[in-house]
C-alpha atoms as a PDB file:
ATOM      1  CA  UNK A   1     -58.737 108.770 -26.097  1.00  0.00           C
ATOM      2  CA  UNK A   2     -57.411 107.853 -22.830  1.00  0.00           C
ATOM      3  CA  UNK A   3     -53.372 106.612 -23.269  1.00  0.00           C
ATOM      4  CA  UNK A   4     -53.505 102.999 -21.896  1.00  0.00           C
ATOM      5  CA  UNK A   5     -51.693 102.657 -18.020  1.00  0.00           C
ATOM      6  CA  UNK A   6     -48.638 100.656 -17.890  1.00  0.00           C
ATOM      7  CA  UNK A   7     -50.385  97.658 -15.973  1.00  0.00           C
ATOM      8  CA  UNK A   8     -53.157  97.634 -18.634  1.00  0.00           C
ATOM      9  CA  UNK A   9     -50.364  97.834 -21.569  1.00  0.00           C
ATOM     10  CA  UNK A  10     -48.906  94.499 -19.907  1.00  0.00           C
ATOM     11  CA  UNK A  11     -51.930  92.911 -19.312  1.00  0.00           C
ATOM     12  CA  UNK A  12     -52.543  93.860 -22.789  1.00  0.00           C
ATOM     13  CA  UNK A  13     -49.171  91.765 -23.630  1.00  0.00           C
ATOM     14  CA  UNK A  14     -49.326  88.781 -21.766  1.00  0.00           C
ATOM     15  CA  UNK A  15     -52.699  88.411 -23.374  1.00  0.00           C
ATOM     16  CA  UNK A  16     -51.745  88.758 -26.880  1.00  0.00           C
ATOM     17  CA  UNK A  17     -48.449  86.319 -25.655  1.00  0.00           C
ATOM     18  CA  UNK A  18     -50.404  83.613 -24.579  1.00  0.00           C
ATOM     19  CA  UNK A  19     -52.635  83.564 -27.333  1.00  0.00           C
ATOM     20  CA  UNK A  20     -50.128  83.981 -30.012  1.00  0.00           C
ATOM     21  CA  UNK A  21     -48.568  81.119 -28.075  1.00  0.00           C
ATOM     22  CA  UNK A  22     -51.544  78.859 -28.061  1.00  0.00           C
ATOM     23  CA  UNK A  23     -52.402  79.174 -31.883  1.00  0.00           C
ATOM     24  CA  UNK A  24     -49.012  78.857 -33.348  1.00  0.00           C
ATOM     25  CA  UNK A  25     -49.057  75.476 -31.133  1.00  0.00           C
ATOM     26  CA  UNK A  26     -52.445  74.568 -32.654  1.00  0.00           C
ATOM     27  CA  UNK A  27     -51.252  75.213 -36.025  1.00  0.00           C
ATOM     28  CA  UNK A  28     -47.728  73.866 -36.127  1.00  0.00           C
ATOM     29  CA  UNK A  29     -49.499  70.606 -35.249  1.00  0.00           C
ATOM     30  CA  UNK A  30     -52.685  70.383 -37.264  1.00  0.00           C
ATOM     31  CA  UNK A  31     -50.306  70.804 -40.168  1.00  0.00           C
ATOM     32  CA  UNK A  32     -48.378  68.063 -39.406  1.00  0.00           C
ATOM     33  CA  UNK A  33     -51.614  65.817 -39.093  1.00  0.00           C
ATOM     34  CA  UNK A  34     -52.019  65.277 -35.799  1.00  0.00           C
ATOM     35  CA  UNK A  35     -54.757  63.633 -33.953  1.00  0.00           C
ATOM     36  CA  UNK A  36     -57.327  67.351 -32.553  1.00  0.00           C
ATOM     37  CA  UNK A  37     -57.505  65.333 -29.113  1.00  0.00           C
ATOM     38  CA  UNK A  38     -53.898  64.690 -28.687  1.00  0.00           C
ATOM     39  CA  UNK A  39     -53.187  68.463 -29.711  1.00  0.00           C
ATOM     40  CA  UNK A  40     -55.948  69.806 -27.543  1.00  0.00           C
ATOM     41  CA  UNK A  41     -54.620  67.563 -24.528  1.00  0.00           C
ATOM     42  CA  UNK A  42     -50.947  68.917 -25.063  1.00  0.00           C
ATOM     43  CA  UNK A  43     -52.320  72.614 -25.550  1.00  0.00           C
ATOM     44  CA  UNK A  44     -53.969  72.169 -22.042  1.00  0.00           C
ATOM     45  CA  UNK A  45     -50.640  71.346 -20.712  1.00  0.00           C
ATOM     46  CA  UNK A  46     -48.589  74.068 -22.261  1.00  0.00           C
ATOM     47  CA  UNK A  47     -51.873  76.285 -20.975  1.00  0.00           C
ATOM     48  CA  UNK A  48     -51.036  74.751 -17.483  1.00  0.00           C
ATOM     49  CA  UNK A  49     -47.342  75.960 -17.961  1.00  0.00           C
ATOM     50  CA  UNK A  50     -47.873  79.372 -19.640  1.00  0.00           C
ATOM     51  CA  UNK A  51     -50.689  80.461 -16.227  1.00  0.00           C
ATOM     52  CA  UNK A  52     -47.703  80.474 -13.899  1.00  0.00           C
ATOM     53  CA  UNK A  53     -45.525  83.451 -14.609  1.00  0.00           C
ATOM     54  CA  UNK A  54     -48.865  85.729 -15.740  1.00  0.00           C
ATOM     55  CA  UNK A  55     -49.878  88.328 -13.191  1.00  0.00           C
ATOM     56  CA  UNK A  56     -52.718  88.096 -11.155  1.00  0.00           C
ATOM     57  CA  UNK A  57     -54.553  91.169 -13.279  1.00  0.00           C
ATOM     58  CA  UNK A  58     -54.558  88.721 -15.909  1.00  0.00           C
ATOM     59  CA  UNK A  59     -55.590  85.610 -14.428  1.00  0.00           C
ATOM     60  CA  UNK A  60     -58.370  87.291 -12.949  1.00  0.00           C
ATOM     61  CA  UNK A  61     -59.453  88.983 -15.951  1.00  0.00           C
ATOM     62  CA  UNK A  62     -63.386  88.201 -17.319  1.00  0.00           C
ATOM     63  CA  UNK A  63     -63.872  85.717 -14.782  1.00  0.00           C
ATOM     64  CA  UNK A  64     -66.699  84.079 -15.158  1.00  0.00           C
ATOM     65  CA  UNK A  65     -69.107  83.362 -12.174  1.00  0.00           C
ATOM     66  CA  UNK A  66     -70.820  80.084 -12.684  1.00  0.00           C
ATOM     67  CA  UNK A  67     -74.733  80.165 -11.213  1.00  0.00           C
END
């Protein structure tokens, strides 16, 4: 098994950040009862906030091409 480069290993991380980020979010605020659209909305924001310090590796990874 090939040992993972050190970009890859930080992709790897800001990956596993951002989603760890996004679902304790999503969680903290279904539990208190919130409204989904509201907490969606707010996600998309903190989503907005969260793309700007990633590396490019990562913002580019699995892009989708639309036909």
């Amino acid at each position: 098994m090939p040992v993972p480069t050190t970009a890859a290993t930080l992709m790897a991380a800001q990956i596993c950040w951002t989603r760890q980020t996004v679902f304790v979010a999503v969680r903290r605020e279904m539990v208190d009862g919130r409204n989904p659209d509201e907490v969606s909305r707010e996600v998309l924001v903190l989503l907005g906030g969260i793309e700007e310090p990633l590396s490019e590796k990562v913002l580019n990874y699995a892009v989708r091409s639309l036909p």
